[in-house]
Protein backbone atom coordinates (compact mmCIF):
# COMPACT_ATOMS: atom_id res chain seq x y z
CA UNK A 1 -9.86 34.91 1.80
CA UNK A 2 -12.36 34.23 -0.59
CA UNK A 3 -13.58 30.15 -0.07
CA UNK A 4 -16.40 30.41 -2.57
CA UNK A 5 -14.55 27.75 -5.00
CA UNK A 6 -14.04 25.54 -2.65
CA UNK A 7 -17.54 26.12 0.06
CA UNK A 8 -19.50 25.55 -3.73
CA UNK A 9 -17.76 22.29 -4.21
CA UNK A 10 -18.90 18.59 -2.84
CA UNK A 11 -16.25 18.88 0.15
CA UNK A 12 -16.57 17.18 4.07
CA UNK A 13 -19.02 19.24 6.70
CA UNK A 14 -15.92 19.89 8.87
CA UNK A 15 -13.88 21.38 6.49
CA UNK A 16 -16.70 23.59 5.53
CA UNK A 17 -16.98 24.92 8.77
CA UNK A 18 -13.44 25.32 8.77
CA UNK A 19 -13.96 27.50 5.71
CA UNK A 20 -16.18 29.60 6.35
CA UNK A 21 -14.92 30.15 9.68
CA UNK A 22 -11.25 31.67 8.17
CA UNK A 23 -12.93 33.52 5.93
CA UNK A 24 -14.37 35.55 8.77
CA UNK A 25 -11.30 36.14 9.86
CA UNK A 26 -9.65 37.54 6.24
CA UNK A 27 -12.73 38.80 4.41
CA UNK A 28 -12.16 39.33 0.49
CA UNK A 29 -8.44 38.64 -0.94
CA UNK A 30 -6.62 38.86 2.69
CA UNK A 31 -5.27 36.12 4.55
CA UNK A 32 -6.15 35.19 7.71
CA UNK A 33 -4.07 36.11 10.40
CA UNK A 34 -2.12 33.33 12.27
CA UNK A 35 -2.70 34.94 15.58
CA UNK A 36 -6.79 35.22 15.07
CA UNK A 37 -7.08 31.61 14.37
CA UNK A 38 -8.82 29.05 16.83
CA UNK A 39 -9.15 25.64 16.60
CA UNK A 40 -11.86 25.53 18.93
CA UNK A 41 -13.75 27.74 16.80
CA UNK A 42 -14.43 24.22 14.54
CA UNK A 43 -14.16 21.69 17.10
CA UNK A 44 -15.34 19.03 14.57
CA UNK A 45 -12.04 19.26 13.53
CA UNK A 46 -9.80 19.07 16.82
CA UNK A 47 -7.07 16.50 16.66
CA UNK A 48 -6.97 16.64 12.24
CA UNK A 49 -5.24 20.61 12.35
CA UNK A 50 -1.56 20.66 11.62
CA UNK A 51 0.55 23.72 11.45
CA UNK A 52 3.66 24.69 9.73
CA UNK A 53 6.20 27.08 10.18
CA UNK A 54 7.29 28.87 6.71
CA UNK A 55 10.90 29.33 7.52
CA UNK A 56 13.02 31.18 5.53
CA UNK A 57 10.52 32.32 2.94
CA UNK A 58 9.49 28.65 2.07
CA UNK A 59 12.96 27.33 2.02
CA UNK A 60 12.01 24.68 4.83
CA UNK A 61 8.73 23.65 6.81
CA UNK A 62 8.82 22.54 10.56
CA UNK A 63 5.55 21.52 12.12
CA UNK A 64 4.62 23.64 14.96
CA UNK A 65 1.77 21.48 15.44
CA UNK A 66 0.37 18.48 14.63
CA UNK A 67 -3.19 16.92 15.57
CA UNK A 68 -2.93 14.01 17.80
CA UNK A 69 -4.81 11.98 14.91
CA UNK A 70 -2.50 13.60 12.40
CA UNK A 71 0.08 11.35 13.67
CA UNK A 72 -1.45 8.25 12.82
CA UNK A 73 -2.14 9.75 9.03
CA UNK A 74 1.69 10.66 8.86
CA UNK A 75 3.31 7.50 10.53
CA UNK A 76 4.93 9.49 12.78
CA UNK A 77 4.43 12.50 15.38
CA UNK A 78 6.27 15.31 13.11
CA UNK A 79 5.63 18.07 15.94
CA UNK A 80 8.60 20.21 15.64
CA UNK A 81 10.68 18.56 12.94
CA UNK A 82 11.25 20.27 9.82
CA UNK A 83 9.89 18.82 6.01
CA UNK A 84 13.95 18.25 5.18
CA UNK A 85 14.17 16.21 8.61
CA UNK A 86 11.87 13.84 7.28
CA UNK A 87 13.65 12.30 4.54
CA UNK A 88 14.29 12.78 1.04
CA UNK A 89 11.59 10.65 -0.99
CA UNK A 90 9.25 11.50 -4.24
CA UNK A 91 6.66 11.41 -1.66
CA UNK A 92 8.34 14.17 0.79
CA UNK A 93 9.08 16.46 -2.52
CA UNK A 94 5.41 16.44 -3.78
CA UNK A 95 4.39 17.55 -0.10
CA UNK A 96 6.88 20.11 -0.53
CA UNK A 97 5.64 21.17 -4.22
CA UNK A 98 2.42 21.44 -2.07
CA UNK A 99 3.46 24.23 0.21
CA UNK A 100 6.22 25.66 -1.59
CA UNK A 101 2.59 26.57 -4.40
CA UNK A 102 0.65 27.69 -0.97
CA UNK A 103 3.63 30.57 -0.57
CA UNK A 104 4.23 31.18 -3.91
CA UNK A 105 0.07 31.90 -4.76
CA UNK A 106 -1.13 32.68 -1.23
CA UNK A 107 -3.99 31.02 -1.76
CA UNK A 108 -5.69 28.21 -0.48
CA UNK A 109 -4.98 24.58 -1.65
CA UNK A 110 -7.84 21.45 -1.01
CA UNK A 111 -7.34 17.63 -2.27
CA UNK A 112 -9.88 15.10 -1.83
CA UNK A 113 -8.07 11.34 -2.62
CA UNK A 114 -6.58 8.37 0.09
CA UNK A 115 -3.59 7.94 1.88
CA UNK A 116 -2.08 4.23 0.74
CA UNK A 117 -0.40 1.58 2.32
CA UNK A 118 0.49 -1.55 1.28
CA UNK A 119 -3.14 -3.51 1.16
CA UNK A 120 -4.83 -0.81 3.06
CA UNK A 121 -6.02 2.87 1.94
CA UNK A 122 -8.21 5.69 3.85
CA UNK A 123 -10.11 8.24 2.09
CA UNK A 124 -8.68 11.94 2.77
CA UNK A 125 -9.87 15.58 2.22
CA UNK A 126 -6.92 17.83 2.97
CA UNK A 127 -7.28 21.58 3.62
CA UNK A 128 -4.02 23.59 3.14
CA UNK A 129 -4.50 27.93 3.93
CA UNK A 130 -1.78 30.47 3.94
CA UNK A 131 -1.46 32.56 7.51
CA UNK A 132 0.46 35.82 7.93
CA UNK A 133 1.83 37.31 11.05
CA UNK A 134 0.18 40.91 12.29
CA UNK A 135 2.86 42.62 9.12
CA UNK A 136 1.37 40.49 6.45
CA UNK A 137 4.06 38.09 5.92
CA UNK A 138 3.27 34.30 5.16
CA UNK A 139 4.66 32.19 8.33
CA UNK A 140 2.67 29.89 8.58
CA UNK A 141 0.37 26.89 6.65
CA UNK A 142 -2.65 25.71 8.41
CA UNK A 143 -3.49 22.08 7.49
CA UNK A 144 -6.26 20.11 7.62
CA UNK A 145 -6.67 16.55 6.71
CA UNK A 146 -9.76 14.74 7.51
CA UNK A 147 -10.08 10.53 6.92
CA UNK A 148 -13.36 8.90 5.57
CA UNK A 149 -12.69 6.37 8.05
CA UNK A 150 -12.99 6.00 11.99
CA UNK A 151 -10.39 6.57 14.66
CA UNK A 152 -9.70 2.85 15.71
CA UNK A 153 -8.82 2.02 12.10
CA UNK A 154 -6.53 4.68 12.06
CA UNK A 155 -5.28 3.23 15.13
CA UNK A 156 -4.86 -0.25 13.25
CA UNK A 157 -2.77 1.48 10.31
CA UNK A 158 -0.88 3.28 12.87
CA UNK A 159 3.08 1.96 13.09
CA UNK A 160 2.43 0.35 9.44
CA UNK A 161 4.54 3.24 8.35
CA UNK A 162 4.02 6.66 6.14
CA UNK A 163 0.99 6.34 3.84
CA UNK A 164 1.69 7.98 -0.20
CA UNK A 165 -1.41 10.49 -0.64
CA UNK A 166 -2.69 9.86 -4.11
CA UNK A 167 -4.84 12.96 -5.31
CA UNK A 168 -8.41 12.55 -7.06
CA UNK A 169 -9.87 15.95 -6.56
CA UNK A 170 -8.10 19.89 -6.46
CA UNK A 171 -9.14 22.50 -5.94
CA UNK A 172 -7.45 26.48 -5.50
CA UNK A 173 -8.54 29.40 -4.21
């Protein structure tokens, strides 16, 4: 997967690494495979990875994983529910838009902008990249969202409810 837009861009450390790291693992226009991927491999990043499950060719998400610290961004521990279990806001549709464009161009998509809540906002760069399984199918969306801020104020905004992401920067593969 070629990174070069985004690894010649202005864009976190972590998320770098994070780069450069999948695109050892699907040099030129392939994707990385989800089975190759380790999240050790960037450990910077340990806690911010989520993963989704593509099911049904992008009809629905469920999230297979989500960082412990991904939580607190979300409002709510989403391991294992699927996008439609979440509710039915303009919010939860743009997210959707999001990953429905990762299937549809199999291509990476980054945002640099903040998560809001009422009074209070953190600074986020998001990471979303396209997996296959070993027959080159699309099953899953490796996420990475990284805050400008420090753990204990994410622990502050955590229970204040789900944060709308409002998008500065974009940037596609």
């Amino acid at each position: 997967m070629n990174f070069a837009p985004l690894l010649s861009a202005s864009i976190h450390p972590a998320i770098a690494d994070a780069a450069r790291y999948l695109q050892t693992l699907a040099p030129g226009d392939a994707l990385p495979k989800r089975r190759n991927f380790r999240p050790n491999r960037v450990p910077g990043l340990l806690g911010y990875y989520f993963l989704l499950d593509v099911l049904d060719n992008g009809e629905d998400y469920r999230y297979a994983l989500a960082g412990e610290h991904m939580a607190l961004l979300f409002g709510t521990d989403a391991t294992n529910m699927r996008l439609s279990e979440l509710g039915d806001d303009a919010q939860l549709a743009r997210i959707r838009d999001t990953y429905d464009a990762v299937v549809a161009t199999r291509t990476f998509h980054y945002v640099r902008g903040r998560y809001t809540w009422p009074e209070r906002s953190v600074g986020i760069e998001r990471l979303l990249v396209p997996m296959t399984d070993d027959d080159g199918t699309l099953n899953t969306i490796l996420g990475i969202s990284v805050p400008d801020t420090q753990l204990d104020m994410l622990n502050l905004l955590a229970g204040i409810g789900a944060a709308v992401l409002e998008i500065d920067t974009t940037i596609v593969g």
